[in-house]
N, C-alpha and C. Protein backbone atom coordinates (compact mmCIF):
# COMPACT_ATOMS: atom_id res chain seq x y z
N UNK A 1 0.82 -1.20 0.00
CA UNK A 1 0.00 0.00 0.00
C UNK A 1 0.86 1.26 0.00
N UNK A 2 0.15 2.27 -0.51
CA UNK A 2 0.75 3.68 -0.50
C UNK A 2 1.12 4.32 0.71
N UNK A 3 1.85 4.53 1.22
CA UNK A 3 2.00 4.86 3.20
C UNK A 3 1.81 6.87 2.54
N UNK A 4 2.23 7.23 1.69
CA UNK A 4 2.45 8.73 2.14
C UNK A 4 2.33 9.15 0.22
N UNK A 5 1.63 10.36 -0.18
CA UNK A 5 1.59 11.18 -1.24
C UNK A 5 2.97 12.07 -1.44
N UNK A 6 3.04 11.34 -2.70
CA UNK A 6 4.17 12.28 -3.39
C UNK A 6 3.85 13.49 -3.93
N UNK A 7 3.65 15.02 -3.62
CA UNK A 7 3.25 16.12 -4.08
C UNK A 7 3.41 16.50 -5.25
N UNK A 8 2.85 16.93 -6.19
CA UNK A 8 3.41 17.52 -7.38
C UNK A 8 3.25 18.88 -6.92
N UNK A 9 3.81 19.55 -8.09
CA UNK A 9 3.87 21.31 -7.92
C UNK A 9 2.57 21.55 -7.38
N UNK A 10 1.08 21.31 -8.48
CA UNK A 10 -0.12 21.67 -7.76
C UNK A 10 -0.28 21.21 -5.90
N UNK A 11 0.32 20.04 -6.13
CA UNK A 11 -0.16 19.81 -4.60
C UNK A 11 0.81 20.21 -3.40
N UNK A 12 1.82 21.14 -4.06
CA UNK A 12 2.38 21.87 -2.96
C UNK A 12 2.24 23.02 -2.80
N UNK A 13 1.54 23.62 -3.88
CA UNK A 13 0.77 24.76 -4.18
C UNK A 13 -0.96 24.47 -3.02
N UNK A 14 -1.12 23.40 -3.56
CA UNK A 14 -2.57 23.61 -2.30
C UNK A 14 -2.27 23.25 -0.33
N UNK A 15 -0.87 22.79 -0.45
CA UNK A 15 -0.42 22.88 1.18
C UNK A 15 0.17 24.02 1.64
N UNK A 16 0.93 24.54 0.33
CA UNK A 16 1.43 25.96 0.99
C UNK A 16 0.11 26.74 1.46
N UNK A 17 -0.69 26.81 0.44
CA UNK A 17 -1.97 27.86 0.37
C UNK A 17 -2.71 27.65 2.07
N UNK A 18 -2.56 26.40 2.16
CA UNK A 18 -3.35 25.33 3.37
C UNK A 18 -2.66 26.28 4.78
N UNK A 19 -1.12 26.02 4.76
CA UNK A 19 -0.23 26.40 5.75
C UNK A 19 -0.60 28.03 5.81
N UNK A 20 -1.07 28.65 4.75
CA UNK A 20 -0.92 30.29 4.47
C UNK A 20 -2.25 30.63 5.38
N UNK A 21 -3.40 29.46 5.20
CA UNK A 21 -4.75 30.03 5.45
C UNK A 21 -4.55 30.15 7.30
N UNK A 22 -3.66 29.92 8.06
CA UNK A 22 -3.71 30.12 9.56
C UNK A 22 -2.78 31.45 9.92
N UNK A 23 -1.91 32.02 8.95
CA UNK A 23 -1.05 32.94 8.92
C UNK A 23 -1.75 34.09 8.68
N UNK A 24 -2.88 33.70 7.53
CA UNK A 24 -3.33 35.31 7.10
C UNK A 24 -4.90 35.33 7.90
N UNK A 25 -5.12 34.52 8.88
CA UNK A 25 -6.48 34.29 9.70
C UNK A 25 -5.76 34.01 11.07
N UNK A 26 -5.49 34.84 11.59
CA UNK A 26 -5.22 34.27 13.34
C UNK A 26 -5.76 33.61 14.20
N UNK A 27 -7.15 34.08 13.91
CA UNK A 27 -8.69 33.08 14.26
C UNK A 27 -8.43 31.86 14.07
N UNK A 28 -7.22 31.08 12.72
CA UNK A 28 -8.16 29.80 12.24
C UNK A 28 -6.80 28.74 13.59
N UNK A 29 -7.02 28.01 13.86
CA UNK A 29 -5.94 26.83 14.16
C UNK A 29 -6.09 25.79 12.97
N UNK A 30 -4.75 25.54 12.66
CA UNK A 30 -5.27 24.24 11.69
C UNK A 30 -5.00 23.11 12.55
N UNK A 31 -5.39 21.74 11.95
CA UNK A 31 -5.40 20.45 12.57
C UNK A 31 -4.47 19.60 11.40
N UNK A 32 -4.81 18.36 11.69
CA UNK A 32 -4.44 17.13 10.99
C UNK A 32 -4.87 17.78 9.35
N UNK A 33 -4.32 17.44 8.23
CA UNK A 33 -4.39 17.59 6.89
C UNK A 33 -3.75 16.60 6.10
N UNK A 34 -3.99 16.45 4.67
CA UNK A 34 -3.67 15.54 4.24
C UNK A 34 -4.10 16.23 2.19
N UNK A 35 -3.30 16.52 1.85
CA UNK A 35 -3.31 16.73 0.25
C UNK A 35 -3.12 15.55 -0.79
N UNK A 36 -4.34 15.01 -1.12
CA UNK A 36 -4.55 13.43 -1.78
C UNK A 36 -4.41 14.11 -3.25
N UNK A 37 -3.72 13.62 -4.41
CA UNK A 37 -4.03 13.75 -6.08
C UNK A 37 -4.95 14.06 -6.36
N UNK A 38 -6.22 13.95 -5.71
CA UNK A 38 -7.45 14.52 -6.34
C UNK A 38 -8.58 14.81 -5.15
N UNK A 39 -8.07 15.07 -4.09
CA UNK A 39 -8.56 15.66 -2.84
C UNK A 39 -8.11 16.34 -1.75
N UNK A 40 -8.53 16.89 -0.84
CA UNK A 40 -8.22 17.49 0.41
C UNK A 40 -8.79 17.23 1.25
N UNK A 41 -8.17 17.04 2.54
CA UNK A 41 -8.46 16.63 3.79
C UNK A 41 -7.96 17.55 4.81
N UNK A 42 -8.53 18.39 5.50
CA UNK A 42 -8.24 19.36 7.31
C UNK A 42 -9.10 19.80 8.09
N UNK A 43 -8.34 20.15 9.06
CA UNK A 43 -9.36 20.22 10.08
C UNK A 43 -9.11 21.74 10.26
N UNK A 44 -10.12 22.41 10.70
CA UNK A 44 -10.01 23.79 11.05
C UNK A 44 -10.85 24.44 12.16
N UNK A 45 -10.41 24.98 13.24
CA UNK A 45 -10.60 25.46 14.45
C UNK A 45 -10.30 26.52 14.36
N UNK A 46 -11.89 27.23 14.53
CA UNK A 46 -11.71 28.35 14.56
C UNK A 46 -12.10 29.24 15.68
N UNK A 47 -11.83 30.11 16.50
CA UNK A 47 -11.51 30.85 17.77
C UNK A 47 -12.19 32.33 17.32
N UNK A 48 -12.52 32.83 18.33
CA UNK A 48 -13.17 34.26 18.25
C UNK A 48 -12.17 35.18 19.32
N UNK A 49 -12.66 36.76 19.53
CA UNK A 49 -11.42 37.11 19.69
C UNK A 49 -11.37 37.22 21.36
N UNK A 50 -11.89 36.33 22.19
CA UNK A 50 -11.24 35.79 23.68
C UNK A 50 -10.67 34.27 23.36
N UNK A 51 -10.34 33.55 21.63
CA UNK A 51 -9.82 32.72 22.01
C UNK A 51 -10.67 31.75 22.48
N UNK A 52 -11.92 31.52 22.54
CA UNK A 52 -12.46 30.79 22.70
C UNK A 52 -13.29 30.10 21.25
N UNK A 53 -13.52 28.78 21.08
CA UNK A 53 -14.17 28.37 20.14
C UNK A 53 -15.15 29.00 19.68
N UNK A 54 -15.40 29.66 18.11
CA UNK A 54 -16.53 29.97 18.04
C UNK A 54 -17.93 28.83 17.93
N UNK A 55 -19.18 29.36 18.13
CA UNK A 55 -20.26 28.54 18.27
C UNK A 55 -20.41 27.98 16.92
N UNK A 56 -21.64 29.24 16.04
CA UNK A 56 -21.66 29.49 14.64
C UNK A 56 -20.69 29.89 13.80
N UNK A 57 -20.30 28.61 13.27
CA UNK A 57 -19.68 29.04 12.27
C UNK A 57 -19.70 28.96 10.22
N UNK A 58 -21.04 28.62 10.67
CA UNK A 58 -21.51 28.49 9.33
C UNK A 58 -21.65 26.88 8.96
N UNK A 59 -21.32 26.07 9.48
CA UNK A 59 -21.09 24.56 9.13
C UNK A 59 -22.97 24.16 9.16
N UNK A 60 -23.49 22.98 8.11
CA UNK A 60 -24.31 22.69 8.82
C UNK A 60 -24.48 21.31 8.79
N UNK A 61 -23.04 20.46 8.77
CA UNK A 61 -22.80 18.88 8.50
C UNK A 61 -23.34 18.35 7.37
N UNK A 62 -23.45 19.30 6.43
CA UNK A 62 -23.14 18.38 5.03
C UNK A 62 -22.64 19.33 3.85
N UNK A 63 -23.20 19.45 3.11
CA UNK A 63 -22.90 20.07 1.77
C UNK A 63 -23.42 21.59 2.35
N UNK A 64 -22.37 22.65 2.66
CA UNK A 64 -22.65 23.91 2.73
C UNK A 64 -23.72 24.33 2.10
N UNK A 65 -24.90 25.18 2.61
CA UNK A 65 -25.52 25.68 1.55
C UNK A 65 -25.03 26.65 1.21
N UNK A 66 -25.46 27.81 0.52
CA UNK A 66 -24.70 29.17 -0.68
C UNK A 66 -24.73 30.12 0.55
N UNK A 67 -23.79 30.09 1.75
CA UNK A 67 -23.62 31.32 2.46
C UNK A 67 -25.09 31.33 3.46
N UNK A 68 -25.99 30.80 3.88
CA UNK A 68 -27.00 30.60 4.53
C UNK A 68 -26.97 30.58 5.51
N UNK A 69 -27.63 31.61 6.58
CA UNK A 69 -28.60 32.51 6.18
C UNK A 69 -27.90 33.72 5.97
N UNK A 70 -28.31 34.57 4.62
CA UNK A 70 -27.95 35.36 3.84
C UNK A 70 -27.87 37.00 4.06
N UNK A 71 -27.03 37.33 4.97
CA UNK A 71 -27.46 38.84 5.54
C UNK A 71 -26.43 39.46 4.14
N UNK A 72 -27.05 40.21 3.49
CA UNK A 72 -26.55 41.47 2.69
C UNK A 72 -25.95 40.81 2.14
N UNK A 73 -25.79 39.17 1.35
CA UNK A 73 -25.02 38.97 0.39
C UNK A 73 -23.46 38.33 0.47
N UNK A 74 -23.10 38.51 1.59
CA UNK A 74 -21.58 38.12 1.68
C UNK A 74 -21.34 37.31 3.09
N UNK A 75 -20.68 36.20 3.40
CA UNK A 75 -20.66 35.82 4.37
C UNK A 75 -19.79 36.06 5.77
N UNK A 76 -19.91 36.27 6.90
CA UNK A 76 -18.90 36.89 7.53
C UNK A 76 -17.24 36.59 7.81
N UNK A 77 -16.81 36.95 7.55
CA UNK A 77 -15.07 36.60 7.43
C UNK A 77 -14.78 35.65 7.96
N UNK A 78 -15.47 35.18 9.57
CA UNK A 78 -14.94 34.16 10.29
C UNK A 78 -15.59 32.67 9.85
N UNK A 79 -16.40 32.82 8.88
CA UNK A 79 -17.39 31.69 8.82
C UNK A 79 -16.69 31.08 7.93
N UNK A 80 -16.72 29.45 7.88
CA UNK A 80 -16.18 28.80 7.57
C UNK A 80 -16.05 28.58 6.24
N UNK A 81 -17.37 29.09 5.47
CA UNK A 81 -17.29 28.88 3.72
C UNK A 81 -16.03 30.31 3.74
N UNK A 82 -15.76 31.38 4.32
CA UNK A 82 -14.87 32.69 3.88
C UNK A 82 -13.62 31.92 3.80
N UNK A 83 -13.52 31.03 5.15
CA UNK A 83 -12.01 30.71 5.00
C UNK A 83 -11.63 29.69 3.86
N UNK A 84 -12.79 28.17 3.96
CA UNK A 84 -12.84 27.49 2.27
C UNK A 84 -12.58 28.37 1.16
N UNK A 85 -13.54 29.44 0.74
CA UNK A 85 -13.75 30.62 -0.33
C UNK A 85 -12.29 30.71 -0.58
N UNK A 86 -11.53 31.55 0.54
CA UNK A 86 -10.03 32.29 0.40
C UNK A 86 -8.95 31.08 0.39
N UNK A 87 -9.30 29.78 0.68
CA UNK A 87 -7.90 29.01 0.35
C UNK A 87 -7.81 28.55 -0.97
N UNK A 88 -8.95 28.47 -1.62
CA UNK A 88 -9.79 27.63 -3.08
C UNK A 88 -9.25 28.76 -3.72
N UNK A 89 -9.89 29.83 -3.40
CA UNK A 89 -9.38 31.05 -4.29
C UNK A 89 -7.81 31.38 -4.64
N UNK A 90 -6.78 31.09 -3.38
CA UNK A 90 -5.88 31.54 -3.73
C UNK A 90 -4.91 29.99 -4.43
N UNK A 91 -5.80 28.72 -4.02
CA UNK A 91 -4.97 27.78 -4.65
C UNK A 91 -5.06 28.27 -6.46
N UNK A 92 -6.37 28.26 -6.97
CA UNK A 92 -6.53 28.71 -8.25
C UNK A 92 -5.79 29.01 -8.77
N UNK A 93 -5.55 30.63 -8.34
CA UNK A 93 -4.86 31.95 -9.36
C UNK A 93 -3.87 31.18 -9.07
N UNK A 94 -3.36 30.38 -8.35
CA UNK A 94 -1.79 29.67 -8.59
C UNK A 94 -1.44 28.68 -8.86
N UNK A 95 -2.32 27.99 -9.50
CA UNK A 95 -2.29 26.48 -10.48
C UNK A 95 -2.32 27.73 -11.55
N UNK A 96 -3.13 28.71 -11.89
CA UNK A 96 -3.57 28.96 -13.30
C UNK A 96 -2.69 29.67 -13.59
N UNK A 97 -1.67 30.29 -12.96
CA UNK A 97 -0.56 31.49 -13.14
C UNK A 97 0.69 30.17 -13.46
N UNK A 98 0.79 29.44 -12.68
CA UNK A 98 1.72 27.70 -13.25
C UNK A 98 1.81 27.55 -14.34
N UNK A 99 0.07 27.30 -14.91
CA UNK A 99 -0.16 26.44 -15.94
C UNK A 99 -0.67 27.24 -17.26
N UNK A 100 -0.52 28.53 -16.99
CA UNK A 100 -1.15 29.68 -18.24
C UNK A 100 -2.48 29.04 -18.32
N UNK A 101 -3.03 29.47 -17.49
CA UNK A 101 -4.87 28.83 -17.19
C UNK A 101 -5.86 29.95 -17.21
N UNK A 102 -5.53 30.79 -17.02
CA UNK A 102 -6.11 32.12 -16.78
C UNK A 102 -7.94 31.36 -16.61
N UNK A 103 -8.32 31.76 -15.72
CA UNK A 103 -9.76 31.34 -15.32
C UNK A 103 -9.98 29.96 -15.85
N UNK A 104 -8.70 28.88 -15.24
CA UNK A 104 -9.24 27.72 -15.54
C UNK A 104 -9.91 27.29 -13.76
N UNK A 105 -10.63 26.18 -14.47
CA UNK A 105 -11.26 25.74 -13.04
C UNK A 105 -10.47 24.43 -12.06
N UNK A 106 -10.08 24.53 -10.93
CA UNK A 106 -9.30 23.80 -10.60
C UNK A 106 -10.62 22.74 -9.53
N UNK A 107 -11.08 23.47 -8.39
CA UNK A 107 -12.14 22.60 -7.33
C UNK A 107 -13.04 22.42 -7.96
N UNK A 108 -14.07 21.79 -7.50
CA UNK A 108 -15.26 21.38 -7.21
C UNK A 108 -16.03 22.38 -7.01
N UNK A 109 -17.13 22.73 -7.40
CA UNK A 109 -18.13 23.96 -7.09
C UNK A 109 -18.33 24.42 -5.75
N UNK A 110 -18.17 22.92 -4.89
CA UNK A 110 -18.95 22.86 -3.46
C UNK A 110 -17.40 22.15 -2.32
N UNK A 111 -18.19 21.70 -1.50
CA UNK A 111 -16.98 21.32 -0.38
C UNK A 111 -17.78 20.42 0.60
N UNK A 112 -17.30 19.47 1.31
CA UNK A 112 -18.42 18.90 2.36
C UNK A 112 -17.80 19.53 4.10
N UNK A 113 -18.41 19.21 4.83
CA UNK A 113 -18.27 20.03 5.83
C UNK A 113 -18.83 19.49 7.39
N UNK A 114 -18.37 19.41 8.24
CA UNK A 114 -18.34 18.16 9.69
C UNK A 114 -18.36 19.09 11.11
N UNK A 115 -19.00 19.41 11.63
CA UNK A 115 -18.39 19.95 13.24
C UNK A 115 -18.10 18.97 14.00
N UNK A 116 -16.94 18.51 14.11
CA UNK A 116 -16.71 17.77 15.29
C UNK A 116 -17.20 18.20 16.32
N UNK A 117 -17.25 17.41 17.06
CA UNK A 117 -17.67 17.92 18.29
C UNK A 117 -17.51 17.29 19.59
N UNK A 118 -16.81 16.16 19.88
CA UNK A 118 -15.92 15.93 20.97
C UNK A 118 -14.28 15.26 20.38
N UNK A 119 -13.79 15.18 21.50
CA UNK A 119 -12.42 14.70 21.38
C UNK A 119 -12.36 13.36 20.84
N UNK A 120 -12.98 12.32 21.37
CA UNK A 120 -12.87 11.16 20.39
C UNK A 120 -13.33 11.04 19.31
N UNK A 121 -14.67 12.03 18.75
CA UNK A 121 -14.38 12.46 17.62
C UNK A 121 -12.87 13.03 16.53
N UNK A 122 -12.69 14.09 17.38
CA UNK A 122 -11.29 14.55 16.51
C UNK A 122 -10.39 13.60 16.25
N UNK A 123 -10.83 12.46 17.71
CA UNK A 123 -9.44 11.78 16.93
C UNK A 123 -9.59 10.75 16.14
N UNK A 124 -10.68 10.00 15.68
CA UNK A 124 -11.50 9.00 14.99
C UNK A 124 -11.07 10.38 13.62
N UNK A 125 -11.52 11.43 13.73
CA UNK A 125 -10.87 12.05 11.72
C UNK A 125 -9.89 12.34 11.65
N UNK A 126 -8.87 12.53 12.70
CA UNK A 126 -7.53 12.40 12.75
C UNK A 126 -6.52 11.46 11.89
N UNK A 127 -7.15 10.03 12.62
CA UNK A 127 -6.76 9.13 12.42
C UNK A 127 -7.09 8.44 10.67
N UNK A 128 -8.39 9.00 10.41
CA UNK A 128 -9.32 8.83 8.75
C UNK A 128 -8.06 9.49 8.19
N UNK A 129 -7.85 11.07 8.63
CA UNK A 129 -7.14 11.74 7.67
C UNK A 129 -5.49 11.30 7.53
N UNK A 130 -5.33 11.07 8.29
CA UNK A 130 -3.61 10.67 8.07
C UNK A 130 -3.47 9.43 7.52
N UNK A 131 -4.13 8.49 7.74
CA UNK A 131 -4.55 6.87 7.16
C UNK A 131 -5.04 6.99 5.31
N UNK A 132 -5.44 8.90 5.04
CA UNK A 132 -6.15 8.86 3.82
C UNK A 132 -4.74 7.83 2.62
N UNK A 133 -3.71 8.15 2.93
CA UNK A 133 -2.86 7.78 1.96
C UNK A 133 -2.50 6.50 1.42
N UNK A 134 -2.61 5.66 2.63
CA UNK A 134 -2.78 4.38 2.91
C UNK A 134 -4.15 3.92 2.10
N UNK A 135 -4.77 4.44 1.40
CA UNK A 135 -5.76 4.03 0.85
C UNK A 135 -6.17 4.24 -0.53
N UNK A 136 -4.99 5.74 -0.74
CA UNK A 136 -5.30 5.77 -2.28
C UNK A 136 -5.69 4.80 -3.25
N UNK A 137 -4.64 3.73 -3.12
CA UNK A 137 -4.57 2.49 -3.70
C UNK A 137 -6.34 2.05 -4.64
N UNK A 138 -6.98 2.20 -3.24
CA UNK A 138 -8.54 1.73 -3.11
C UNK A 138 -9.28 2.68 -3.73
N UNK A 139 -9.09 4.02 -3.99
CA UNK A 139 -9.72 4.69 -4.74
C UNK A 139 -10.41 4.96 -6.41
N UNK A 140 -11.32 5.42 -7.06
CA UNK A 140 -11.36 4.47 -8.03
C UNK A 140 -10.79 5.73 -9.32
N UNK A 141 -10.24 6.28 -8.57
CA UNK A 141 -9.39 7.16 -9.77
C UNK A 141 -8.13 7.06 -9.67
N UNK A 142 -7.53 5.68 -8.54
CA UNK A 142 -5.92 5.57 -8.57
C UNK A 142 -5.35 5.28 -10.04
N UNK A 143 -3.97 5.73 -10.63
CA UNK A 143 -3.79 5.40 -11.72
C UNK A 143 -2.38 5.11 -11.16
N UNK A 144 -1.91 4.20 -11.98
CA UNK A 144 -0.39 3.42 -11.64
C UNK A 144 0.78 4.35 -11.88
């Protein structure tokens, strides 16, 4: 079996971006991660400004809806589709600036989305996410 992903340029382009999204958000903590050939895997903890967990953060355990519920159009910075939005966004412009892509499409329209919510939780996706590699193998878009 595969124990660990070999990165290509794109996929060190979406860990740098990954590593960038806790630098340019002080709010976010990152967790366990994992950059698969044709996926992403992290965890993200996000804090308000005593540092304490925020409550709402936009998650609603499955397929995000479009920014919901919708005050004035834009979602608030700390909420969790802003920080998805700004890492997707900046992986893009830098696959497409790579690859002379200019508005090519790199993600998925959408994203799925989990609140953990106790500790043996975290560590039951901990353990999913670091194990993801170990499994490529099994996936049905592995190619040799």
């Amino acid at each position: 079996h595969v124990s660990s992903v070999r990165l290509s340029d794109i996929g060190r382009i979406v860990q740098e971006e990954w590593e960038q999204t806790a630098v340019l958000r002080p709010y976010v903590e990152l967790d366990a991660s994992v950059v698969m050939p044709n996926h992403f895997h992290g965890i993200v903890m996000i804090q308000d400004d005593e540092t304490d967990l925020v409550g709402d953060v936009g998650a609603r355990r499955a397929l995000p809806l479009r920014y919901a519920p919708r005050k004035f159009g834009k979602p608030p910075a700390r909420a969790l589709s802003s920080i998805v939005g700004g890492f997707k966004s900046a992986v893009t412009r830098r696959v497409n600036e790579l690859r002379a892509t200019p508005g090519g499409v790199i993600w998925q329209r959408n994203y799925y989305e989990h609140i953990i919510r106790n500790e043996a939780e975290l560590g039951m996706i901990r353990t999913y996410i670091e194990g993801n590699p170990g499994r490529w193998i099994e996936d049905r878009y592995y190619m040799r």
